[in-house]
PDB file of N, CA and C in Angstrom:
ATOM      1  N   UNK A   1      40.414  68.816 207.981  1.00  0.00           N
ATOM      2  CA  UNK A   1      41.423  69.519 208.749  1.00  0.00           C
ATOM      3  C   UNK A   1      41.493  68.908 210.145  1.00  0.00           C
ATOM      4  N   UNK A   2      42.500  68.431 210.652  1.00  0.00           N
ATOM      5  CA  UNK A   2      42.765  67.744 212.029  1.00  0.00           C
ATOM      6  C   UNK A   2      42.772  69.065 212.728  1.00  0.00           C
ATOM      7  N   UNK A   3      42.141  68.186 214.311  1.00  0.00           N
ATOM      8  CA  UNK A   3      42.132  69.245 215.531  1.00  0.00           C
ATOM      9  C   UNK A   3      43.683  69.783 216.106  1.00  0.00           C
ATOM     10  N   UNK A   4      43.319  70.722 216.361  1.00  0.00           N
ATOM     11  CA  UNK A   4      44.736  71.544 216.644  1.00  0.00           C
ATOM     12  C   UNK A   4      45.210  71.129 218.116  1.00  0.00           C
ATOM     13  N   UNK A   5      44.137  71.432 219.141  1.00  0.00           N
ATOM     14  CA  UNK A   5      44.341  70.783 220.321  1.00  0.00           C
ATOM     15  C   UNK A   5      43.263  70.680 220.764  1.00  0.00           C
ATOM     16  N   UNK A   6      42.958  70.213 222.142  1.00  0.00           N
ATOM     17  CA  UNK A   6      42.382  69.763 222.758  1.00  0.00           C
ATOM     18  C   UNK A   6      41.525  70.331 222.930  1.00  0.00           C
ATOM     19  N   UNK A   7      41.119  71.677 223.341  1.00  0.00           N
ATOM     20  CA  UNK A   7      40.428  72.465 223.719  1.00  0.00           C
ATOM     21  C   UNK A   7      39.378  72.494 222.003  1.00  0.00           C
ATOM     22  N   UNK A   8      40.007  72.251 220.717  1.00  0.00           N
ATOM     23  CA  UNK A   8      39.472  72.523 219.944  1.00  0.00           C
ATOM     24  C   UNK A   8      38.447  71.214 219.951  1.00  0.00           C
ATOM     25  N   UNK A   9      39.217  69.794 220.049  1.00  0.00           N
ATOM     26  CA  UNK A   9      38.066  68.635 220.360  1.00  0.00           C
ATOM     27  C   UNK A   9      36.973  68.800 221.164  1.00  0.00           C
ATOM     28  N   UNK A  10      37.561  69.660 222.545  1.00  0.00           N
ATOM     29  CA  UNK A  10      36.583  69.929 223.389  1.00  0.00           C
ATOM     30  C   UNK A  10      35.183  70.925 222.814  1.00  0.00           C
ATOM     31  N   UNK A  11      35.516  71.783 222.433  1.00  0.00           N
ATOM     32  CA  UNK A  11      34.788  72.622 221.464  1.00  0.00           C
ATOM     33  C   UNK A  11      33.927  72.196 220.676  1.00  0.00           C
ATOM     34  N   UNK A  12      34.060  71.348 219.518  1.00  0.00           N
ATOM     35  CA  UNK A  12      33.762  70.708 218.180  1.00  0.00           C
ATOM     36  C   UNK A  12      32.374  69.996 219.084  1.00  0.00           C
ATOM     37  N   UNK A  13      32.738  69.385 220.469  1.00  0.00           N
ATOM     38  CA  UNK A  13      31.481  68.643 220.993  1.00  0.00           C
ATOM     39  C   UNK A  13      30.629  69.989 221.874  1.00  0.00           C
ATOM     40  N   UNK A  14      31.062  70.580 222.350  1.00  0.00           N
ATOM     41  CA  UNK A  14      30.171  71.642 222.689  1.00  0.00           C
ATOM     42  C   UNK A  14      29.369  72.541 222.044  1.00  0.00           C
ATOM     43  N   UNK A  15      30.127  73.050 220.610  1.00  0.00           N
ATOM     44  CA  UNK A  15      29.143  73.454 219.759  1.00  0.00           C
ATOM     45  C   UNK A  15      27.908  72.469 218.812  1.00  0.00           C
ATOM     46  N   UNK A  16      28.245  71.249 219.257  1.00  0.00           N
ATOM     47  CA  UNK A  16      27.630  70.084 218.381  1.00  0.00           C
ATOM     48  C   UNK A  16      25.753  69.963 219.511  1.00  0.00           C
ATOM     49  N   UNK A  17      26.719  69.485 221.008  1.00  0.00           N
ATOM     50  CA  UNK A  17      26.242  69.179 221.900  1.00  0.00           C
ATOM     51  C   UNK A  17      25.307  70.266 223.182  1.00  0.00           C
ATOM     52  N   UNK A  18      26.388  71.333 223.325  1.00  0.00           N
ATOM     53  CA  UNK A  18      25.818  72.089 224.074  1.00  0.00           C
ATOM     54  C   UNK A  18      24.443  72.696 224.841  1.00  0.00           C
ATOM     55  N   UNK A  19      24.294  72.563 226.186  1.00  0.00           N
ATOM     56  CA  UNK A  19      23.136  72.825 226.629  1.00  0.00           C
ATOM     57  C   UNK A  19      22.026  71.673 226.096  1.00  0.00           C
ATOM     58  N   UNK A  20      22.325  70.685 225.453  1.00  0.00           N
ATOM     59  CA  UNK A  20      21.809  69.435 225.897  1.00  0.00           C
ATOM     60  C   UNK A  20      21.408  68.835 226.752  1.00  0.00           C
ATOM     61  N   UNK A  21      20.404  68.223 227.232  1.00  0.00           N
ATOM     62  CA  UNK A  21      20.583  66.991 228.264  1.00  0.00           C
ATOM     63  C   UNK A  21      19.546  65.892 227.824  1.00  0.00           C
ATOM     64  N   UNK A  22      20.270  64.943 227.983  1.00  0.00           N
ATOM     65  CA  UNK A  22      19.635  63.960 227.347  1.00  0.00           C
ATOM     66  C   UNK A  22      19.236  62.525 228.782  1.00  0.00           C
ATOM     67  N   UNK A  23      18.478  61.392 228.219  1.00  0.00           N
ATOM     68  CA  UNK A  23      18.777  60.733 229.259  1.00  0.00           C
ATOM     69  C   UNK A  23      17.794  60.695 230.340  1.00  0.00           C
ATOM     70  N   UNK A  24      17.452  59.557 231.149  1.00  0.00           N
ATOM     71  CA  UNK A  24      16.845  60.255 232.505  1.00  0.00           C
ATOM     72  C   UNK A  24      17.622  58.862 233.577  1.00  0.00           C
ATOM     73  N   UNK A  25      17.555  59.400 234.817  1.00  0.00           N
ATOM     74  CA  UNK A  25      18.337  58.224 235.728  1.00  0.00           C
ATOM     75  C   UNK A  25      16.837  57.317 236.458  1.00  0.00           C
ATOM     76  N   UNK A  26      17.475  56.422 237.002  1.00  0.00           N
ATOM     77  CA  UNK A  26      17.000  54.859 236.703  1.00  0.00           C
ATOM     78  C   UNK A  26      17.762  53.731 236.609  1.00  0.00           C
ATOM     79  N   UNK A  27      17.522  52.549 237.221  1.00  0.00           N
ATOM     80  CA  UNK A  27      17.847  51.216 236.891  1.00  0.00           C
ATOM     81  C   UNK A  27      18.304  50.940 235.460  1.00  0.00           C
ATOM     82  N   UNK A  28      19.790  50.431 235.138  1.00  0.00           N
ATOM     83  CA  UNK A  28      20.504  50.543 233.724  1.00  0.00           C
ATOM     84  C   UNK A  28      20.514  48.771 233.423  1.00  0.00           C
ATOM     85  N   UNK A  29      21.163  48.589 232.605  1.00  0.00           N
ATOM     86  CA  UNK A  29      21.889  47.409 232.012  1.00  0.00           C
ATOM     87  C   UNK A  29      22.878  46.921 233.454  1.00  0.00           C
ATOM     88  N   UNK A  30      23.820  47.172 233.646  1.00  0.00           N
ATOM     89  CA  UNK A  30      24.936  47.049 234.589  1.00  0.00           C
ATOM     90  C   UNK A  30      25.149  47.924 236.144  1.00  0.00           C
ATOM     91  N   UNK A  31      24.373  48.929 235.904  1.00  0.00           N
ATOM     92  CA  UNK A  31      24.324  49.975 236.916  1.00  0.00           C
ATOM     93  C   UNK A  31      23.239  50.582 236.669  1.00  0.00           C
ATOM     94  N   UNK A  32      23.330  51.900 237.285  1.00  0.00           N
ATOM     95  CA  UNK A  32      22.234  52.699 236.950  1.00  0.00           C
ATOM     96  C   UNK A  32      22.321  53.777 236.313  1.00  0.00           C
ATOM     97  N   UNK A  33      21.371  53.725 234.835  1.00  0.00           N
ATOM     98  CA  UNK A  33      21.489  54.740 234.102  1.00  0.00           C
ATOM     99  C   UNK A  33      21.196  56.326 234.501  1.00  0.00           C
ATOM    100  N   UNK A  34      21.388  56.897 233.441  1.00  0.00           N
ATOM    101  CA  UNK A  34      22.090  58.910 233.989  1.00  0.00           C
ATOM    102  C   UNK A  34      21.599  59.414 232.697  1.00  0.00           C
ATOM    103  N   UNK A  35      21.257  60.712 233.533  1.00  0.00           N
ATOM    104  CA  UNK A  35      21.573  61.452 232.231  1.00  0.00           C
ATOM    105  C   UNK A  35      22.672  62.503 231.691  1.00  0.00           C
ATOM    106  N   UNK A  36      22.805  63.256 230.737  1.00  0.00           N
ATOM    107  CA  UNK A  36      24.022  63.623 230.396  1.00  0.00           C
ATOM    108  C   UNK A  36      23.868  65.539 229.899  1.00  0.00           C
ATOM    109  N   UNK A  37      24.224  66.565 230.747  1.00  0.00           N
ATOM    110  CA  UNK A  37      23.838  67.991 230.338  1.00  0.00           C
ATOM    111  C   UNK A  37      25.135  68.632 229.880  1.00  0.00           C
ATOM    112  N   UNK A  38      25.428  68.438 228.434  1.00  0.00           N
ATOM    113  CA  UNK A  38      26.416  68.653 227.626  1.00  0.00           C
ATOM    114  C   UNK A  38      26.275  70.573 228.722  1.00  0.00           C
ATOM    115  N   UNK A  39      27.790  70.657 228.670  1.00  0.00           N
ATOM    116  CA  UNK A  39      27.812  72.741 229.028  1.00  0.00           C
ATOM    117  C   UNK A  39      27.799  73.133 228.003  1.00  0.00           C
ATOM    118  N   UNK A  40      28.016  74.231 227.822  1.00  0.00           N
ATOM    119  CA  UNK A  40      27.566  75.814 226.787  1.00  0.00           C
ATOM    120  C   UNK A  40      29.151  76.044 226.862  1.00  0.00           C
ATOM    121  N   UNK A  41      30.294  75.891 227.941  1.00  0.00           N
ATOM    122  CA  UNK A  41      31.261  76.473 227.505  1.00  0.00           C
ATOM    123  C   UNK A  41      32.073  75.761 228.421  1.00  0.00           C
ATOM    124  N   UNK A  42      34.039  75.942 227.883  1.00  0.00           N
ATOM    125  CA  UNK A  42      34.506  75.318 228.744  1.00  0.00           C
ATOM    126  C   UNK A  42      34.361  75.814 230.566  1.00  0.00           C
ATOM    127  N   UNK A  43      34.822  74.823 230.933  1.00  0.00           N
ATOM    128  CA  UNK A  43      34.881  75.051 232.721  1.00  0.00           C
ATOM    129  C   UNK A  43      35.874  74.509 233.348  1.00  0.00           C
ATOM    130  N   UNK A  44      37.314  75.643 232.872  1.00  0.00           N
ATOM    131  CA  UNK A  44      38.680  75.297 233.592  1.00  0.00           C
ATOM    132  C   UNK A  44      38.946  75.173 234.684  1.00  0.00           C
ATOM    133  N   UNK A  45      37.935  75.394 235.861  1.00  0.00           N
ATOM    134  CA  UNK A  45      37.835  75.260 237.378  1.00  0.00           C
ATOM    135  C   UNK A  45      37.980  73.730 237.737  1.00  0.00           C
ATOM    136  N   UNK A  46      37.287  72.914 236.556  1.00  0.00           N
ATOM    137  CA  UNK A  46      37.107  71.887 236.671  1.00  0.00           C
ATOM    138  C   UNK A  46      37.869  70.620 236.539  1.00  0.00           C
ATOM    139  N   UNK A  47      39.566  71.165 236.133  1.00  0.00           N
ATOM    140  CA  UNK A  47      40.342  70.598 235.835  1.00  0.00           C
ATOM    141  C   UNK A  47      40.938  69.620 236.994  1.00  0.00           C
ATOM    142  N   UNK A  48      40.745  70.775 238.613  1.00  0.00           N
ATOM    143  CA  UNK A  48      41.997  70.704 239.612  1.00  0.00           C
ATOM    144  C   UNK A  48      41.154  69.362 239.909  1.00  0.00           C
ATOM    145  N   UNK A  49      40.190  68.850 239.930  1.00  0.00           N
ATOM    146  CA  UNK A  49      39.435  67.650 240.453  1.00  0.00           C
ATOM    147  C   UNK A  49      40.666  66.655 240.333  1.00  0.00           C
ATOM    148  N   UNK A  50      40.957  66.664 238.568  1.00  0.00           N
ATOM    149  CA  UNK A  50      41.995  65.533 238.116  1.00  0.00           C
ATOM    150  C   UNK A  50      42.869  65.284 238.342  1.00  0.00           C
ATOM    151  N   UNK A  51      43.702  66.177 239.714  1.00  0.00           N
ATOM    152  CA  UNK A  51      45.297  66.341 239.410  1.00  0.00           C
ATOM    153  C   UNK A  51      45.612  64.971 239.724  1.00  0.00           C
ATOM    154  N   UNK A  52      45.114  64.404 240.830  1.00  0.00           N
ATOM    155  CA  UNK A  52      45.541  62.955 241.171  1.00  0.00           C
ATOM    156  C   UNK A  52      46.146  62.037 240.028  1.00  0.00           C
ATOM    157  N   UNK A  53      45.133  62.697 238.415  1.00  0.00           N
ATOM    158  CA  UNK A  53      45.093  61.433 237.551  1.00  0.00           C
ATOM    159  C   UNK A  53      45.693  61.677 236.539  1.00  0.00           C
ATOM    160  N   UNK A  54      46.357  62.946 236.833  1.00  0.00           N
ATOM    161  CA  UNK A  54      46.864  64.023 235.328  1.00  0.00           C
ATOM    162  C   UNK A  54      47.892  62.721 235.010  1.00  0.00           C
ATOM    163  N   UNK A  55      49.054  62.066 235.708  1.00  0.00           N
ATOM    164  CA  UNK A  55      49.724  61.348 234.784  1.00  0.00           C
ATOM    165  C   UNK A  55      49.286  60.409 233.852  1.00  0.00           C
ATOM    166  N   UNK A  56      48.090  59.803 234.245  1.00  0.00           N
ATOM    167  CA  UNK A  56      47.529  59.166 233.251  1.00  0.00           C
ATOM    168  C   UNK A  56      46.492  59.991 232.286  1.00  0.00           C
ATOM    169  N   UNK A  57      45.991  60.556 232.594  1.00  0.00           N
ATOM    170  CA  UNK A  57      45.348  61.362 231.446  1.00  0.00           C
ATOM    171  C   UNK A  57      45.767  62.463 230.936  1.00  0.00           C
ATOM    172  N   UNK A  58      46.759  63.099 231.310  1.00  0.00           N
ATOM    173  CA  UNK A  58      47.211  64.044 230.122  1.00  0.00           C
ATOM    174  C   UNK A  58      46.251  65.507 230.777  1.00  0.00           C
ATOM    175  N   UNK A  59      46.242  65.968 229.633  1.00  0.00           N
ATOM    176  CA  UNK A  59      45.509  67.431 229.888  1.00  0.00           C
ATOM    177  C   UNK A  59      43.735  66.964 229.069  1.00  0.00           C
ATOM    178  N   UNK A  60      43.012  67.608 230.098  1.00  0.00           N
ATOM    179  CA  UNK A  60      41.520  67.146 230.241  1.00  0.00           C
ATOM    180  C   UNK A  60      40.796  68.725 230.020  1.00  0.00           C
ATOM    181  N   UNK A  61      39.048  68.380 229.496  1.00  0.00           N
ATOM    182  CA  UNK A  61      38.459  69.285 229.194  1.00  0.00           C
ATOM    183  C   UNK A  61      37.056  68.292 229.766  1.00  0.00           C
ATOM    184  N   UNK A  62      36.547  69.216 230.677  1.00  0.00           N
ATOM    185  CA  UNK A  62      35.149  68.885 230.879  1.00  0.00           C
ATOM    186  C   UNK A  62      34.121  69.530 230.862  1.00  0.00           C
ATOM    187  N   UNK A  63      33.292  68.728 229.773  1.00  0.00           N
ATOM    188  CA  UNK A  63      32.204  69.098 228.741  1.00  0.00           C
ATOM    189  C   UNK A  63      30.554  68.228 229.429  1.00  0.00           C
ATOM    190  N   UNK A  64      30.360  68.325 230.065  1.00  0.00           N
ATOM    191  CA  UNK A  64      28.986  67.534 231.045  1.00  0.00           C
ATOM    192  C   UNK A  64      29.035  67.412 232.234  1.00  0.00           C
ATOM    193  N   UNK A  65      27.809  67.224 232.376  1.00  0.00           N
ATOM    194  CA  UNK A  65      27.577  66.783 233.674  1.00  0.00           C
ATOM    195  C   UNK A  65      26.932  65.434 233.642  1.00  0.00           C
ATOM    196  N   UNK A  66      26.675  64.555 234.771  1.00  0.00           N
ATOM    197  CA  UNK A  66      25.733  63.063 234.201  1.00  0.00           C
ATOM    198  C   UNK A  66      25.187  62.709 235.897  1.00  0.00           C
ATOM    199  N   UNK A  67      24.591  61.901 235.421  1.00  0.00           N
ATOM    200  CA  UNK A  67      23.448  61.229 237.018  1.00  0.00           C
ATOM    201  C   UNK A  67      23.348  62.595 238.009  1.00  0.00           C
ATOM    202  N   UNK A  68      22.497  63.406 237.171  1.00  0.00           N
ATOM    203  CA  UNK A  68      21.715  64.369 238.494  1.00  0.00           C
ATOM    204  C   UNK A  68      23.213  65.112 238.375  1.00  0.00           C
ATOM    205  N   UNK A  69      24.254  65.254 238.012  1.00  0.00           N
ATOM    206  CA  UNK A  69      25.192  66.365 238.664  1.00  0.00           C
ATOM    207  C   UNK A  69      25.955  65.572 239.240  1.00  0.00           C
ATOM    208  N   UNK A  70      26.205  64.555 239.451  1.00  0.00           N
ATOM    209  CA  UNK A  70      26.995  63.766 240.436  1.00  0.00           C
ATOM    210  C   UNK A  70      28.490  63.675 239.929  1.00  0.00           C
ATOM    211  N   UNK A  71      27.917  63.277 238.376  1.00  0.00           N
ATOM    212  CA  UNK A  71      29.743  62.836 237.264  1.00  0.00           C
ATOM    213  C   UNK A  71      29.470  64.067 237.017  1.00  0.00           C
ATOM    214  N   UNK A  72      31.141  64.545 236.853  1.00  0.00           N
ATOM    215  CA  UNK A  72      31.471  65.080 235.601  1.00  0.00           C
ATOM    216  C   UNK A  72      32.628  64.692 234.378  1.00  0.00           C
ATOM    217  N   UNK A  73      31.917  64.843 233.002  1.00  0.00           N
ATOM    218  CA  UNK A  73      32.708  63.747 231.832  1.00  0.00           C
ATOM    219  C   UNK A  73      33.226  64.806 231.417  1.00  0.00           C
ATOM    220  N   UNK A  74      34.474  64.213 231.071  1.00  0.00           N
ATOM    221  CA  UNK A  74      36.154  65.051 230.410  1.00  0.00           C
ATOM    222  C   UNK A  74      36.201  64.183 229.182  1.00  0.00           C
ATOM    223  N   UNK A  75      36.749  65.092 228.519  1.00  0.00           N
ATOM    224  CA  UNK A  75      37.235  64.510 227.121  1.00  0.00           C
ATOM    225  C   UNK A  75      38.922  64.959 227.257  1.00  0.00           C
ATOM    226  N   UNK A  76      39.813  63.966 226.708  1.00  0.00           N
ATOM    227  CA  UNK A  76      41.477  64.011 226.971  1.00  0.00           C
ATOM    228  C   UNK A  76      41.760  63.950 225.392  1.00  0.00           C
ATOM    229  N   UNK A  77      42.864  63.764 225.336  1.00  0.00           N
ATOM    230  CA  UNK A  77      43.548  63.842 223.913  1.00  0.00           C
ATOM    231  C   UNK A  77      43.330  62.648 223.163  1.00  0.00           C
ATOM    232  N   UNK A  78      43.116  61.257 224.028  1.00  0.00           N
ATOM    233  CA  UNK A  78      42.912  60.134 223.844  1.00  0.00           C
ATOM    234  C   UNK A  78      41.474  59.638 224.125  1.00  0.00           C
ATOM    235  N   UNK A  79      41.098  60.075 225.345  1.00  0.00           N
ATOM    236  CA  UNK A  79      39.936  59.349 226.071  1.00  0.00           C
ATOM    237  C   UNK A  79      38.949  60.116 226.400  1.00  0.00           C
ATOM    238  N   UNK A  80      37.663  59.385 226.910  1.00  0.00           N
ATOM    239  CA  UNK A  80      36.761  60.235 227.855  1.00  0.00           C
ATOM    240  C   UNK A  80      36.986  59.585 229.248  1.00  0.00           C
ATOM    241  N   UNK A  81      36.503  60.604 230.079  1.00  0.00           N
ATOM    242  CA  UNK A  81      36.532  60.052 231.388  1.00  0.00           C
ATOM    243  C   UNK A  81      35.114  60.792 232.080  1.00  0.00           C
ATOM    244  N   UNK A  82      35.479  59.508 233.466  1.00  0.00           N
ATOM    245  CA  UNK A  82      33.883  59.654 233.981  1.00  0.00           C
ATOM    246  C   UNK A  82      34.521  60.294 235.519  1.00  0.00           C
ATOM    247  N   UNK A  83      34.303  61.466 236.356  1.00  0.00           N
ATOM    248  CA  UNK A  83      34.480  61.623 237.657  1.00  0.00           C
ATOM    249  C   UNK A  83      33.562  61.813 238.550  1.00  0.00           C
ATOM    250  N   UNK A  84      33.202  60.786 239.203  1.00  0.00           N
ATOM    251  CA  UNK A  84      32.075  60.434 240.368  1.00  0.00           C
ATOM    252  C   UNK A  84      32.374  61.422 241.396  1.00  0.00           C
ATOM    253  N   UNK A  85      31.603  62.276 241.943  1.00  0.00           N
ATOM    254  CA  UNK A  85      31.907  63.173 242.762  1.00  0.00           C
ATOM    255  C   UNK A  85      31.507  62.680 244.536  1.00  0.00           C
ATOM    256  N   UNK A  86      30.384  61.560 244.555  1.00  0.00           N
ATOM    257  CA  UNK A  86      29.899  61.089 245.755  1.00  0.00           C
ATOM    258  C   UNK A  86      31.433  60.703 246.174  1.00  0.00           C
ATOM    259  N   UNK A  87      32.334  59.507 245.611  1.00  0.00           N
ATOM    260  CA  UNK A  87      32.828  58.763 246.048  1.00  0.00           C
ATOM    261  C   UNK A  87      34.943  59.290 245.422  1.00  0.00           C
ATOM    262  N   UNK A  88      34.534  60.713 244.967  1.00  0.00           N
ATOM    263  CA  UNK A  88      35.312  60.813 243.901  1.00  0.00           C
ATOM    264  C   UNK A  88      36.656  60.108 243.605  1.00  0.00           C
ATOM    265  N   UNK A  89      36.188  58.974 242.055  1.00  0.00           N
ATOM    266  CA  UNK A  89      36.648  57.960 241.792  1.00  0.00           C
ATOM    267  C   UNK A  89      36.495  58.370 240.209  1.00  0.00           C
ATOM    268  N   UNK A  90      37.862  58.184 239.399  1.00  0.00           N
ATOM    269  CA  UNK A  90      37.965  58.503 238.328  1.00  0.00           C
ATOM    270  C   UNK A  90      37.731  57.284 237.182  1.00  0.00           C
ATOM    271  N   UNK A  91      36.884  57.433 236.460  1.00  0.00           N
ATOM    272  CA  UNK A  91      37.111  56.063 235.180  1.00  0.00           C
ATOM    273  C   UNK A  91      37.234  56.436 233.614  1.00  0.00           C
ATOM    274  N   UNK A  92      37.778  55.763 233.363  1.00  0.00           N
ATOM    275  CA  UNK A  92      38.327  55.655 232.065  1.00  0.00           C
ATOM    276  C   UNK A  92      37.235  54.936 231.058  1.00  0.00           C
ATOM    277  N   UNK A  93      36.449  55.909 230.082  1.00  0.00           N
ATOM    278  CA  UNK A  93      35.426  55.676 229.618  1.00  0.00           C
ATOM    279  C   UNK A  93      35.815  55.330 228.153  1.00  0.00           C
ATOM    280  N   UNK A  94      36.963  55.251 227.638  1.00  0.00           N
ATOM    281  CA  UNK A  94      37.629  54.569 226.517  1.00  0.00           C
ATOM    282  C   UNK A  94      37.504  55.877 225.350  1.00  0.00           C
ATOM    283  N   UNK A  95      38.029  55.004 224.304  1.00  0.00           N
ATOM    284  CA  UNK A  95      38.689  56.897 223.313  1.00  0.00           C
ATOM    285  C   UNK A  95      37.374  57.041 222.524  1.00  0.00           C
ATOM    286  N   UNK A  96      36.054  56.460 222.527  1.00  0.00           N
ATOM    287  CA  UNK A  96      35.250  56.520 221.656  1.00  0.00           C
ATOM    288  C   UNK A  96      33.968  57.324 221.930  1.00  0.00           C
ATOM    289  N   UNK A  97      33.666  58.318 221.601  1.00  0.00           N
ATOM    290  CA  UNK A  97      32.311  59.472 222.000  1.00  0.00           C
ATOM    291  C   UNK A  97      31.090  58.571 222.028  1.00  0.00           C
ATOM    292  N   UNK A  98      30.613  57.918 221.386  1.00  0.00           N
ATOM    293  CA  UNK A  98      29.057  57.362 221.572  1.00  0.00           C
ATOM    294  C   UNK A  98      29.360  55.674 222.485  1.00  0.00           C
ATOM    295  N   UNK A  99      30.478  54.912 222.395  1.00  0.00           N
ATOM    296  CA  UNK A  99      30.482  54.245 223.687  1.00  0.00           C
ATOM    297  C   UNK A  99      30.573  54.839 224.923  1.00  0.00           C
ATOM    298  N   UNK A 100      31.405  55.896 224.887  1.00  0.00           N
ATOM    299  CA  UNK A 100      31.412  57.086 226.480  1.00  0.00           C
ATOM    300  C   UNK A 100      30.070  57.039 226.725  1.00  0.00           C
ATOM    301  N   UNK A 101      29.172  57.253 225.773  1.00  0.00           N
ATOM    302  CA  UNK A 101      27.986  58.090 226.153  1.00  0.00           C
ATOM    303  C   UNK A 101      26.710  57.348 226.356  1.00  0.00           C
ATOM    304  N   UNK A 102      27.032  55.784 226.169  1.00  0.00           N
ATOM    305  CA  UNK A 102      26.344  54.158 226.095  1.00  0.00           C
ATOM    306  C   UNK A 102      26.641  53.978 227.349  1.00  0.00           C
ATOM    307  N   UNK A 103      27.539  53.992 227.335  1.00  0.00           N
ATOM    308  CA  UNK A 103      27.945  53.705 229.328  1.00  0.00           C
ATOM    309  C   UNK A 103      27.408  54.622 230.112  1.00  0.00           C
ATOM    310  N   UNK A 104      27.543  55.949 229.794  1.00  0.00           N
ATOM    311  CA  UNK A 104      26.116  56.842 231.104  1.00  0.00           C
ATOM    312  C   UNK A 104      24.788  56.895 230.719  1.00  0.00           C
ATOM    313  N   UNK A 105      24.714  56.523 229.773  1.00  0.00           N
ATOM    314  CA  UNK A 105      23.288  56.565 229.299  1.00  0.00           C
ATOM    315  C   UNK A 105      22.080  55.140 230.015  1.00  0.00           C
ATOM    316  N   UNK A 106      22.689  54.172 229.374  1.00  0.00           N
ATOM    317  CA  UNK A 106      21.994  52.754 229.948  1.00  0.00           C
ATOM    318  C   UNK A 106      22.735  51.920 230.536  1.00  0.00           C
ATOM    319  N   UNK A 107      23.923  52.782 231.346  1.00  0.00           N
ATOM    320  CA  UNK A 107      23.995  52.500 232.183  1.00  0.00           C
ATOM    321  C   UNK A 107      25.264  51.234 232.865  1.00  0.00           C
ATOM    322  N   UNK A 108      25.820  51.387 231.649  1.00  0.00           N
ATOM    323  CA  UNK A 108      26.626  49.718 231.360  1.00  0.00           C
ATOM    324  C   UNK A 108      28.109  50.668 232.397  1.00  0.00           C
ATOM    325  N   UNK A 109      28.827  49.655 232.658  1.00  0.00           N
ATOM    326  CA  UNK A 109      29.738  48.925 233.394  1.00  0.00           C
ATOM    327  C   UNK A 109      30.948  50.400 233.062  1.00  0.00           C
ATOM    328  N   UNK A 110      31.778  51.000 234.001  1.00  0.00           N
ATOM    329  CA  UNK A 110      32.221  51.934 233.744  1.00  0.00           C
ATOM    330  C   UNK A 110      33.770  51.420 233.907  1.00  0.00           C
ATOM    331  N   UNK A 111      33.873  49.881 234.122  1.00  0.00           N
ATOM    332  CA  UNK A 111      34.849  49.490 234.676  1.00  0.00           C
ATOM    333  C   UNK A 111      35.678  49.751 236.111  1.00  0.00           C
ATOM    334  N   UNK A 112      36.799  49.329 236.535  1.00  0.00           N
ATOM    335  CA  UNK A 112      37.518  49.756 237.649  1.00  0.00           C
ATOM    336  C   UNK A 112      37.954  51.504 237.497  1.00  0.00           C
ATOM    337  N   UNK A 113      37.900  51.963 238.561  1.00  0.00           N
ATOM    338  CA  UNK A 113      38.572  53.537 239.089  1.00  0.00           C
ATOM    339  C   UNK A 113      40.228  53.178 238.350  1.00  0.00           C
ATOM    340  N   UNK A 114      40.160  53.933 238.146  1.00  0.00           N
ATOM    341  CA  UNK A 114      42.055  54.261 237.747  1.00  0.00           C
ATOM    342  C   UNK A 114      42.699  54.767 239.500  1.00  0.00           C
ATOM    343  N   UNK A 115      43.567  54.378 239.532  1.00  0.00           N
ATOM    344  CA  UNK A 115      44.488  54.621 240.841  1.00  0.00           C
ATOM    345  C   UNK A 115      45.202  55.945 240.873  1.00  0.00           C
ATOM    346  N   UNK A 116      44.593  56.736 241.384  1.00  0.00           N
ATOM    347  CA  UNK A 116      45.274  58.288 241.474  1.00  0.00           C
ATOM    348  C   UNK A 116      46.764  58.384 242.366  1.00  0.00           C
ATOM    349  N   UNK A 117      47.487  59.554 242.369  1.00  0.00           N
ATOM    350  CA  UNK A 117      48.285  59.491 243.099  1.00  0.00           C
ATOM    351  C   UNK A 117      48.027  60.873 243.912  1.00  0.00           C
ATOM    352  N   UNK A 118      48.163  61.407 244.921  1.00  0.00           N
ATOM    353  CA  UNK A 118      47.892  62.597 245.457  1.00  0.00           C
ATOM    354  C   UNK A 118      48.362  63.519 245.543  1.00  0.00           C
ATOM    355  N   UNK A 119      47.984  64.929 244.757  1.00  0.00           N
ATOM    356  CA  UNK A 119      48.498  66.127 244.192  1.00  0.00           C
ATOM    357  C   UNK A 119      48.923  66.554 245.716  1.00  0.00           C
TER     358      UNK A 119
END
């Protein structure tokens, strides 16, 4: 049975994942690796971070936290994404759940920020 929407993708990994944390931070492959504390439930507060990026990502659900609290990772209709809160800078972590989760984990290359526009 295909997902209905988004919130249900978002779901499917929270009941899978939830209250997880995996990971510890440290010197990575490309950067520095993180770890990753799947939430227990959604957190729609967490949306307004994105507005900058909503045209490119669509409508977002964020399901973690990563490096100490710093990211928080969204899952989109298409993609995951990574939002750095030090520097807050959005990346595009590609449409695939266990490469998303290769890249905060050990740490590899998150690529360039996507270019926001200002809500």
């Amino acid at each position: 049975m295909p997902l209905q929407t988004l919130q249900d993708r978002a779901m499917v990994l929270l009941r899978q994942f939830g209250g997880l944390r995996v990971g510890s931070e440290g010197p990575g492959i490309e950067g520095g690796r993180g770890d990753v504390c799947f939430y227990t439930q959604l957190r729609p507060a967490t949306k307004q971070l994105l507005a900058p990026w909503m045209a490119q990502t669509g409508e977002v659900e964020a399901i973690a936290t990563a490096h100490g609290d710093h990211i928080i990772v969204y899952t989109g209709t298409q993609n995951f994404y990574a939002y750095t809160d030090p520097d807050e800078q959005l990346y595009d972590l590609g449409p695939d759940f266990s490469s998303a989760m290769e890249k905060l984990l050990l740490g590899l290359s998150y690529g360039f920020p996507l270019v926001g526009t200002p809500a």
